[in-house]
N, C-alpha and C. Protein backbone atom coordinates (compact mmCIF):
# COMPACT_ATOMS: atom_id res chain seq x y z
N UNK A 1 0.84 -1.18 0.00
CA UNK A 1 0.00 0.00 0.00
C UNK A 1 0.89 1.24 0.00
N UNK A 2 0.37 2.22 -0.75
CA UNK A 2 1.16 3.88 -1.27
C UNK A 2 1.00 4.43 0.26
N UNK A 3 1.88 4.82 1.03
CA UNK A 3 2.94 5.94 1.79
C UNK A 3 1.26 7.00 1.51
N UNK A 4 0.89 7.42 2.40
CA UNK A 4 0.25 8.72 2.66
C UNK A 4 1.56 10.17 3.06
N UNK A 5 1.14 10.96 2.67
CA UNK A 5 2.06 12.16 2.74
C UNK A 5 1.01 13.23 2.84
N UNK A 6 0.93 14.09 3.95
CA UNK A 6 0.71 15.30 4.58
C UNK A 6 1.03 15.99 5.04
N UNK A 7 1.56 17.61 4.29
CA UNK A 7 2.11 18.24 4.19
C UNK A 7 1.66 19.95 4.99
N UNK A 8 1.82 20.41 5.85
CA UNK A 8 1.36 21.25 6.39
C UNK A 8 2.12 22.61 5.89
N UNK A 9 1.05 23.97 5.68
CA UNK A 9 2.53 24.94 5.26
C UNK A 9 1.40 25.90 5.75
N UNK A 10 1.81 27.45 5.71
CA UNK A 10 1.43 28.84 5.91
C UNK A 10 1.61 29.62 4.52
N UNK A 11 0.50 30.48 4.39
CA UNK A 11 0.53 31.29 3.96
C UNK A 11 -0.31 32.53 4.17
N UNK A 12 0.72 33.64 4.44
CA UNK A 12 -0.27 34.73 4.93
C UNK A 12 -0.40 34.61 6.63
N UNK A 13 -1.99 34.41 7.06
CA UNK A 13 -2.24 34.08 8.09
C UNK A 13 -3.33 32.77 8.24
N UNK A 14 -3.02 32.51 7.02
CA UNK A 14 -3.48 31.21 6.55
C UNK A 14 -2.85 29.60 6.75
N UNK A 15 -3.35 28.64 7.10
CA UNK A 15 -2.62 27.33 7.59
C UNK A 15 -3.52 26.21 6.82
N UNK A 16 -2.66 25.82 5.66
CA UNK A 16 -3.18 24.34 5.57
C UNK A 16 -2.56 23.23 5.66
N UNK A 17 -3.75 22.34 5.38
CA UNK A 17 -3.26 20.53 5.13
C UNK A 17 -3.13 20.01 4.31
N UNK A 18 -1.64 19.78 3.39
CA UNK A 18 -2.56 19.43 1.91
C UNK A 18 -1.83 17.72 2.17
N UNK A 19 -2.92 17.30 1.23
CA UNK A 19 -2.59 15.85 1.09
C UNK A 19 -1.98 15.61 -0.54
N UNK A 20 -0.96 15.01 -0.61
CA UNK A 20 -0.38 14.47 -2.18
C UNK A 20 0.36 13.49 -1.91
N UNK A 21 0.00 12.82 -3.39
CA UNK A 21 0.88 11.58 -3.16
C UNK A 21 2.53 11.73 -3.47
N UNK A 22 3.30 10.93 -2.30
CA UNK A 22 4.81 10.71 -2.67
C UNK A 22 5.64 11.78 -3.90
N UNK A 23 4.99 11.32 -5.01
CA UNK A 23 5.55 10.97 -5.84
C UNK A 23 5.97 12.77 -6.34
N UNK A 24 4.61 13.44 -6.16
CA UNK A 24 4.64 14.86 -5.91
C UNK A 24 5.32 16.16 -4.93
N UNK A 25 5.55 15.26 -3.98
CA UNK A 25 6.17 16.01 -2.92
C UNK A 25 7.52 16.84 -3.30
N UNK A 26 8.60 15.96 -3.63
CA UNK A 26 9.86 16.34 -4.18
C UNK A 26 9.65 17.96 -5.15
N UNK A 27 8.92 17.86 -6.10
CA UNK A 27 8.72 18.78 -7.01
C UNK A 27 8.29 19.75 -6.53
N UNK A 28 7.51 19.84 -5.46
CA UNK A 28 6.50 20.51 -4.92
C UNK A 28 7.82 21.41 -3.39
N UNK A 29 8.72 20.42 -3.44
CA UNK A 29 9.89 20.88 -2.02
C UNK A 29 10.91 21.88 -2.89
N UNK A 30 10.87 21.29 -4.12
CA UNK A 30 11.98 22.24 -4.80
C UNK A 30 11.34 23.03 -5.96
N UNK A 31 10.55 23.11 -6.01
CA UNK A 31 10.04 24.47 -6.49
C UNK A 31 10.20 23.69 -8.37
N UNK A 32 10.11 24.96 -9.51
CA UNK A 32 10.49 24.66 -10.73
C UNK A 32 11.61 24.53 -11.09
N UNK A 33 11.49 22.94 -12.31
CA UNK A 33 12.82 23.06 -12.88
C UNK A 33 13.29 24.24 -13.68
N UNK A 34 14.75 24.14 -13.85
CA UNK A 34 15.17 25.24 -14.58
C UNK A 34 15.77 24.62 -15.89
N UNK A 35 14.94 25.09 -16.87
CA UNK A 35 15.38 25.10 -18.44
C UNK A 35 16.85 25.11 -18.43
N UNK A 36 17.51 24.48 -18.80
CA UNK A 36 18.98 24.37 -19.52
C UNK A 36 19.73 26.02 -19.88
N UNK A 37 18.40 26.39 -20.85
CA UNK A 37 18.88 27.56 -21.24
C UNK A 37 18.86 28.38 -20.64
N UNK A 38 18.36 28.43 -19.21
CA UNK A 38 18.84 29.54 -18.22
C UNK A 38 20.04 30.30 -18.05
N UNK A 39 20.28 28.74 -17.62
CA UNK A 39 21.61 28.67 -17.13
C UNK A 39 22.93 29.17 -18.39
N UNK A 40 22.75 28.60 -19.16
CA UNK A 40 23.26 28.78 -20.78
C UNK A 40 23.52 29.89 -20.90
N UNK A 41 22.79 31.18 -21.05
CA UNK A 41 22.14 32.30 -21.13
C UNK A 41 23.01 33.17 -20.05
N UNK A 42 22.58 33.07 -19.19
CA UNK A 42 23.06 33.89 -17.97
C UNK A 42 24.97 33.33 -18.04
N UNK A 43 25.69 32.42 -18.17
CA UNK A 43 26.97 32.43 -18.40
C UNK A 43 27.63 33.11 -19.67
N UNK A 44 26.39 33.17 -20.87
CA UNK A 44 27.02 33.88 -21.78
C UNK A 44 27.31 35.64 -21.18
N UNK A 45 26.10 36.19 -20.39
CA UNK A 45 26.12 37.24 -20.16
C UNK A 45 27.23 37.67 -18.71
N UNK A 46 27.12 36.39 -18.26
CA UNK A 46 28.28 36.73 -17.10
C UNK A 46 30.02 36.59 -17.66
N UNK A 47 30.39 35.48 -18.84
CA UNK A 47 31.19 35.25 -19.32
C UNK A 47 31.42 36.65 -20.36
N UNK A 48 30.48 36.08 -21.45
CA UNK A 48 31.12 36.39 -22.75
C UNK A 48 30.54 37.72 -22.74
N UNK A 49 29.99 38.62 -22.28
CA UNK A 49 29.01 39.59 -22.13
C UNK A 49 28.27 39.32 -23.42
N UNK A 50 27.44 38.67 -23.98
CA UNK A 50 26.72 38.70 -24.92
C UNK A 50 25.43 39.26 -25.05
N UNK A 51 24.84 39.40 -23.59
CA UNK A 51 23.56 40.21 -23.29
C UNK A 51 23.50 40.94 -22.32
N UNK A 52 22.83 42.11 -22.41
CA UNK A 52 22.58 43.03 -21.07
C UNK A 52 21.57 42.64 -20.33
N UNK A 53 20.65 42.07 -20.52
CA UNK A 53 19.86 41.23 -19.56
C UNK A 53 18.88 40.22 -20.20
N UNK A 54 18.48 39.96 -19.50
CA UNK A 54 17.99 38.24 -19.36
C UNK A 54 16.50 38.51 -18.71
N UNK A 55 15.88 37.83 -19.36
CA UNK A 55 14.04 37.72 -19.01
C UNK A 55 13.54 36.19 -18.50
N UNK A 56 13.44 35.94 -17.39
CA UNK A 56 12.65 34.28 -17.09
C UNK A 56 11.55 34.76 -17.02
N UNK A 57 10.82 33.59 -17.64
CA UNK A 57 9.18 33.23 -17.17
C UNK A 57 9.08 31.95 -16.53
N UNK A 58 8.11 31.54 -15.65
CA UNK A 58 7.99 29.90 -15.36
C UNK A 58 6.52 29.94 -16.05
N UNK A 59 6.54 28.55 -16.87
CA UNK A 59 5.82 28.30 -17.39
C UNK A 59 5.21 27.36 -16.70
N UNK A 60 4.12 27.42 -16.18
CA UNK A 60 3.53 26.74 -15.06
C UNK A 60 2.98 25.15 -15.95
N UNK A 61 2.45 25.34 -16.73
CA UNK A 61 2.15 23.75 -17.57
C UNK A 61 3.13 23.09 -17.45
N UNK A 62 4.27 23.91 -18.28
CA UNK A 62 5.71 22.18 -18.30
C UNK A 62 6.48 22.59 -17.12
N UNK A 63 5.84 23.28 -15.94
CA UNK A 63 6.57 23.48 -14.65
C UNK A 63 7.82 23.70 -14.62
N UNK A 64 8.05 24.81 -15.28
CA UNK A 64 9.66 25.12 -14.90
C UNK A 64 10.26 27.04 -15.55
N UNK A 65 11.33 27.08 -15.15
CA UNK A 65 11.56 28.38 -15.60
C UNK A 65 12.34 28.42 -16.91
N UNK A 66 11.82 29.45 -18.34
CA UNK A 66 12.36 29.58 -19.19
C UNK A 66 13.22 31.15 -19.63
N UNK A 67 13.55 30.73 -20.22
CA UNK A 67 14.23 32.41 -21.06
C UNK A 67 12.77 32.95 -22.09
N UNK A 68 12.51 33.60 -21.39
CA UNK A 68 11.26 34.22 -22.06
C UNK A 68 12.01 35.53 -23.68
N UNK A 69 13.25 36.34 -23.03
CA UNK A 69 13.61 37.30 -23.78
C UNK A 69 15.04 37.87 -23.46
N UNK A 70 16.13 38.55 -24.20
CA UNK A 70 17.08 38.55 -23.70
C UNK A 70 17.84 39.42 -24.57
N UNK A 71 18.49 40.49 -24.09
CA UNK A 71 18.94 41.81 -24.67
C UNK A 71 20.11 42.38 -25.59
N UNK A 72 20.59 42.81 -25.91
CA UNK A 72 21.79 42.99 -26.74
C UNK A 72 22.85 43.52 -25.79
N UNK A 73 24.05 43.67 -25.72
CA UNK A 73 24.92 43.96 -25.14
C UNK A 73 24.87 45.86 -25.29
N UNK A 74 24.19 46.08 -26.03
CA UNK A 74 23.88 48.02 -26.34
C UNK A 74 22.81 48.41 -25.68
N UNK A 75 21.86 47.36 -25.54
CA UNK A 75 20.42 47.90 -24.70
C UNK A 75 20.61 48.26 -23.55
N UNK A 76 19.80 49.79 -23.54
CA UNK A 76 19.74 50.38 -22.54
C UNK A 76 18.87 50.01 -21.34
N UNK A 77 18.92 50.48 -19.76
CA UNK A 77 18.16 49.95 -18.72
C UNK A 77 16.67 50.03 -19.12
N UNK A 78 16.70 51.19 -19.23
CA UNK A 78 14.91 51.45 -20.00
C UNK A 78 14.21 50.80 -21.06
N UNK A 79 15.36 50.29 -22.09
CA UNK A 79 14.87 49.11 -22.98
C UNK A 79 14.24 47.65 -21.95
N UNK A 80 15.75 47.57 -21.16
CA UNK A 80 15.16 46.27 -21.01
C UNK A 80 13.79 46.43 -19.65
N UNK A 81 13.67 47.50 -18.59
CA UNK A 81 12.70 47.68 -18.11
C UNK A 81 11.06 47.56 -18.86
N UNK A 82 11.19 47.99 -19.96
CA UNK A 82 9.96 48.35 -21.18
C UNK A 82 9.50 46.85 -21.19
N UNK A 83 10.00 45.62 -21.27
CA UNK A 83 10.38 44.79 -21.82
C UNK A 83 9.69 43.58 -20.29
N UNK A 84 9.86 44.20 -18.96
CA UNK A 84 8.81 43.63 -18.02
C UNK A 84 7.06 43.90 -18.05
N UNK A 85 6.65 42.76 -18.19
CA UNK A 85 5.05 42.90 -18.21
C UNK A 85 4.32 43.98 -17.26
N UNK A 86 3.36 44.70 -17.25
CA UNK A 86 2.89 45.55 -16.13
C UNK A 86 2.07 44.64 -14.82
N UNK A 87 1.83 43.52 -15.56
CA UNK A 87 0.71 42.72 -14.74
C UNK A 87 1.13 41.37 -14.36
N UNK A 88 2.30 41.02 -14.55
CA UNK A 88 2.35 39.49 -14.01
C UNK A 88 4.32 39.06 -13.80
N UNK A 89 4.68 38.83 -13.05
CA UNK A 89 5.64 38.68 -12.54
C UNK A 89 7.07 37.91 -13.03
N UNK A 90 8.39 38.40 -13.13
CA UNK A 90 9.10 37.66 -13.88
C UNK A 90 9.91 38.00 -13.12
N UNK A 91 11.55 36.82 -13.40
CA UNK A 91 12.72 37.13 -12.87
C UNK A 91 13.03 37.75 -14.28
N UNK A 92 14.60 38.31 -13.69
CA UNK A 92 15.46 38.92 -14.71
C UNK A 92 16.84 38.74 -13.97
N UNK A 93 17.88 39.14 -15.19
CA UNK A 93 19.11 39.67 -14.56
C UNK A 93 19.99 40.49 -15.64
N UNK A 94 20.36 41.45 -14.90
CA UNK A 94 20.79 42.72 -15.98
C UNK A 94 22.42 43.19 -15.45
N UNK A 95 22.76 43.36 -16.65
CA UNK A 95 24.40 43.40 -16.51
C UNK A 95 24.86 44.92 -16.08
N UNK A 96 24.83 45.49 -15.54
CA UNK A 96 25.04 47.41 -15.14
C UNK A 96 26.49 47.80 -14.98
N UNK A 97 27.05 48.52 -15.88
CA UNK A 97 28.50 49.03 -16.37
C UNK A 97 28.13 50.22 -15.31
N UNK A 98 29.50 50.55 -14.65
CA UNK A 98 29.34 51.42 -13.89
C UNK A 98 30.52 52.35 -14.13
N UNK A 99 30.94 53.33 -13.90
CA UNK A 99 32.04 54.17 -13.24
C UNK A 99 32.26 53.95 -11.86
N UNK A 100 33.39 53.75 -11.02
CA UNK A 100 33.74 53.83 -9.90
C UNK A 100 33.74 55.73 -9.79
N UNK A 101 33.83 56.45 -8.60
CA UNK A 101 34.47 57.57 -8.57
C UNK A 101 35.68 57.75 -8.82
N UNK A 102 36.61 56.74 -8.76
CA UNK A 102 37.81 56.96 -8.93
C UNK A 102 38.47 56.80 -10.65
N UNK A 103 37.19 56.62 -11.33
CA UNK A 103 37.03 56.70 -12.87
C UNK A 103 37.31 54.78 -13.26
N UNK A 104 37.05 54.00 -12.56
CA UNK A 104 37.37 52.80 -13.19
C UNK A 104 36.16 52.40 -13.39
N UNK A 105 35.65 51.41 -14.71
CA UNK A 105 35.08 50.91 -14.93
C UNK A 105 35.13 49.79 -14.26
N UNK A 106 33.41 48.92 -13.83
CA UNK A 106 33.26 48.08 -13.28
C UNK A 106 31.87 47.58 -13.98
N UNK A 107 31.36 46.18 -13.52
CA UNK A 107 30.00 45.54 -14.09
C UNK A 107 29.88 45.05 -12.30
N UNK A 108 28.41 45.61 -12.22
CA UNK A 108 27.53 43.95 -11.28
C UNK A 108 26.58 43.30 -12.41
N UNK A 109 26.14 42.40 -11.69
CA UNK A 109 24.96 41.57 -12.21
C UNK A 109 24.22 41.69 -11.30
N UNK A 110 22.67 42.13 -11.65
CA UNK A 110 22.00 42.06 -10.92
C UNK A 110 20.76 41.35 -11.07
N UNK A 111 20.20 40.41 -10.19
CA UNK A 111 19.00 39.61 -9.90
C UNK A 111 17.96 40.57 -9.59
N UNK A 112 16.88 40.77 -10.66
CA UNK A 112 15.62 41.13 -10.24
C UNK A 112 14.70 40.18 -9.76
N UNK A 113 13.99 40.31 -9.06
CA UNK A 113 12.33 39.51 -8.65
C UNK A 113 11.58 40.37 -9.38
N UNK A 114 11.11 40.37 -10.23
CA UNK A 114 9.76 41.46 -10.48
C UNK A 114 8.10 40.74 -10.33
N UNK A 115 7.59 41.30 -9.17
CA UNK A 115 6.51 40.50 -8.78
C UNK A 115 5.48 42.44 -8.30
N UNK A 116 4.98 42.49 -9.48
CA UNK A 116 4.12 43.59 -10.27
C UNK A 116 3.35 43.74 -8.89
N UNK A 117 2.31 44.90 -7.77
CA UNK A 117 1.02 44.78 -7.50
C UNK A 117 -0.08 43.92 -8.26
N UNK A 118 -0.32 44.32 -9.26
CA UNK A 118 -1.39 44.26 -9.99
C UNK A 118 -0.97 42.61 -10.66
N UNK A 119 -0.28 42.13 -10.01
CA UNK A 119 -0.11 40.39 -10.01
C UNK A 119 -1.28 39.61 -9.57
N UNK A 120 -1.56 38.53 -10.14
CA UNK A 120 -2.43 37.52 -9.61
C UNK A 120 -1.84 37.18 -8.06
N UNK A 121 -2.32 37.10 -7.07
CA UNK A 121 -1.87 36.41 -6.50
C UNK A 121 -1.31 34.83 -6.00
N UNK A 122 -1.84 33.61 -7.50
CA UNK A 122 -1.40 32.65 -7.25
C UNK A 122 -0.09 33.04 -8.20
N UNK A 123 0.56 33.88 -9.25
CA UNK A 123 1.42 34.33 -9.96
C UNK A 123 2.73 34.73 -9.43
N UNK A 124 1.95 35.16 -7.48
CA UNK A 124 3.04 35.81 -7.12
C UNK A 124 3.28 35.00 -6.27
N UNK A 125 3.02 33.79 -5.38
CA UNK A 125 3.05 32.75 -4.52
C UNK A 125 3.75 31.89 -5.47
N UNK A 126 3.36 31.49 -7.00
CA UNK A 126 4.62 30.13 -7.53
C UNK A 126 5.54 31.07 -8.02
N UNK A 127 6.47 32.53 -8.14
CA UNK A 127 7.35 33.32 -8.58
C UNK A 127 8.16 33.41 -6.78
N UNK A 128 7.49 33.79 -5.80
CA UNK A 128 7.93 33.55 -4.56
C UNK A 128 8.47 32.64 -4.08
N UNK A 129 7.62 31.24 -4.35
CA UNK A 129 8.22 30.13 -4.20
C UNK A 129 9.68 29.60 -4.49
N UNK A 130 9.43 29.84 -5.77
CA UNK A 130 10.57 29.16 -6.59
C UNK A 130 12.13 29.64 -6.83
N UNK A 131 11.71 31.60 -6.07
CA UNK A 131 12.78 32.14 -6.60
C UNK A 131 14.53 31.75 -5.44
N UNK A 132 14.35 31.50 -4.79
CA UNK A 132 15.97 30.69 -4.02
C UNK A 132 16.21 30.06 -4.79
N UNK A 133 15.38 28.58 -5.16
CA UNK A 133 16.10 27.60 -5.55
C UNK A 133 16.53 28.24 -7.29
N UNK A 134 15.70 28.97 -7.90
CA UNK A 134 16.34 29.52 -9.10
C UNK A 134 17.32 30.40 -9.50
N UNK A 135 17.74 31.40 -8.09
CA UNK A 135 18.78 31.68 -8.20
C UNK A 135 19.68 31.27 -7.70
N UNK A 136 19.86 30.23 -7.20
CA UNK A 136 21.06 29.26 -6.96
C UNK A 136 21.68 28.96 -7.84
N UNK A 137 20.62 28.44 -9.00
CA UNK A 137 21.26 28.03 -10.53
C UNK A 137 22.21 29.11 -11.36
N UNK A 138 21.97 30.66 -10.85
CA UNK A 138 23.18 31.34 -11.71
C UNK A 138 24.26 31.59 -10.85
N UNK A 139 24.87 30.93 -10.79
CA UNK A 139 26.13 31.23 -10.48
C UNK A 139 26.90 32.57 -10.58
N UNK A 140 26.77 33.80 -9.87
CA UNK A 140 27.67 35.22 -10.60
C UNK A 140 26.94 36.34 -10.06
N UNK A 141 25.62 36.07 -9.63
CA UNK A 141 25.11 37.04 -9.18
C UNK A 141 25.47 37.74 -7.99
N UNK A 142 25.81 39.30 -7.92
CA UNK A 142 26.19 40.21 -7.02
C UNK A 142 25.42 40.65 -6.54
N UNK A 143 23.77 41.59 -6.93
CA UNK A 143 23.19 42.17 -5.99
C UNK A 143 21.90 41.62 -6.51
N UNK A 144 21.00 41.98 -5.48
CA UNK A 144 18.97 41.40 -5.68
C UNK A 144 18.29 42.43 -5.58
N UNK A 145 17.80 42.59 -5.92
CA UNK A 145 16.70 42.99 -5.94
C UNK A 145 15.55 42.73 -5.71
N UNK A 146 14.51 43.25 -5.32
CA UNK A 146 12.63 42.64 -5.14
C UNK A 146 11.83 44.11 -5.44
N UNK A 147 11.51 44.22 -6.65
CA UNK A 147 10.56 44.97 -6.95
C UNK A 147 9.36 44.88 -7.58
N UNK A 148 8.04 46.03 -6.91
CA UNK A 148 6.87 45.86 -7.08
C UNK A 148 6.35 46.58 -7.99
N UNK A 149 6.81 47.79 -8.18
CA UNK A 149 6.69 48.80 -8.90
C UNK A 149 7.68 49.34 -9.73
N UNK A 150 8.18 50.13 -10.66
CA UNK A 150 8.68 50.72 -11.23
C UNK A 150 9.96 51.33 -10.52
N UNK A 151 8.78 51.84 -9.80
CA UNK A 151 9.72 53.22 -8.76
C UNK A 151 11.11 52.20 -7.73
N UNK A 152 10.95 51.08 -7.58
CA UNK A 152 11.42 50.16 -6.81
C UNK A 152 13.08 49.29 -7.39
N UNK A 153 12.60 49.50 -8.76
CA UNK A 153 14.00 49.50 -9.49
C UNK A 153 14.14 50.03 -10.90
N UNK A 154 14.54 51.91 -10.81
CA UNK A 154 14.55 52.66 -11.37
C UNK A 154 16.08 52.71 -11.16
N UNK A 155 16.97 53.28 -12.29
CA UNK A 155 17.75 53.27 -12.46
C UNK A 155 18.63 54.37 -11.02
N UNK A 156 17.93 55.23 -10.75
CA UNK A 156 18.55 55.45 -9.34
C UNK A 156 18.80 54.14 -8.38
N UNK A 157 17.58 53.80 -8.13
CA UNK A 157 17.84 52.33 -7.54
C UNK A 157 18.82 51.58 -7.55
N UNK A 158 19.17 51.36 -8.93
CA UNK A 158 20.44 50.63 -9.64
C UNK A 158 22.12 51.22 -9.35
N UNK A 159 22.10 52.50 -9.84
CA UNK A 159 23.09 52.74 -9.00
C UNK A 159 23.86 53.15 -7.76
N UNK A 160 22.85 53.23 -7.03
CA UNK A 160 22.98 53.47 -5.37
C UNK A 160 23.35 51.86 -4.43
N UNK A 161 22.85 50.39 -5.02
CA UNK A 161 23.24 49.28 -5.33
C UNK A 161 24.14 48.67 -6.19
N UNK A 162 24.53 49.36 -6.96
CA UNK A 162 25.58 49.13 -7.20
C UNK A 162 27.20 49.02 -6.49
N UNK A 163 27.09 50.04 -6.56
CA UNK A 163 28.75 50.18 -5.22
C UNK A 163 29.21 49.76 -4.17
């Protein structure tokens, strides 16, 4: 006879019981797989600089996170900002050339969360979920971010995090 598994969690101020079988649990502990080409993607831009940033979506049907879109090494912050949905939530990661004061050029990489207001809220619970174990997978990342709005990672934003 199949192993019963009951799983207790919080959300909010909310407490449930959920029941699933075995076989579900694992997937359900580690969140979405990550597409190959994530990973792919984000080393070209940490390596080879080939892109200024990087767009994930998780595609909730084949359960996992993809490269939705991904920038030219010339695109500007505002390009690739234009380029986040107004209404539904994505990771990113964007390459930011800086000046030091002391006139040296430098790059971070930076990890966005973009998890919109005007998000579904089951949109923003599997983007919440999943996002540790998905940025584990890039290897290179310097600073994070979590923004809701615009105003939250505006290029002031960016370079005051930067340094």
């Amino acid at each position: 006879m199949a192993s019963q598994t009951y799983t207790f969690f919080s959300i909010g101020a909310l407490d449930f019981l959920h029941h699933s079988p075995p076989e579900f649990m694992a997937n359900a502990a580690s969140g979405m797989a990550v597409h190959d080409e994530c990973k792919l993607k984000f080393m070209d831009l940490k390596a080879k600089r080939t892109h200024r940033f990087i767009i994930y979506k998780i595609e909730e049907k084949q359960k996992q996170v993809m490269v939705e879109k991904f920038g030219e090494p010339a695109q500007t912050y505002d390009e690739f900002t234009a380029c986040l949905p107004d209404n539904e939530c994505r990771y990113a990661v964007f390459d930011y050339d800086f000046l030091t004061p002391e006139g040296v050029q430098k790059s971070r990489i930076f990890f966005i969360a973009w998890s919109p207001d005007t998000a579904r809220v089951r949109n923003k619970m599997i983007y919440a979920s999943s996002k540790d174990r998905f940025k584990r997978e890039l290897d290179g990342i310097q600073v994070e971010l979590q923004a809701t709005d615009a105003s939250e990672m505006g290029l002031d934003v960016i370079k005051s995090r930067a340094n």
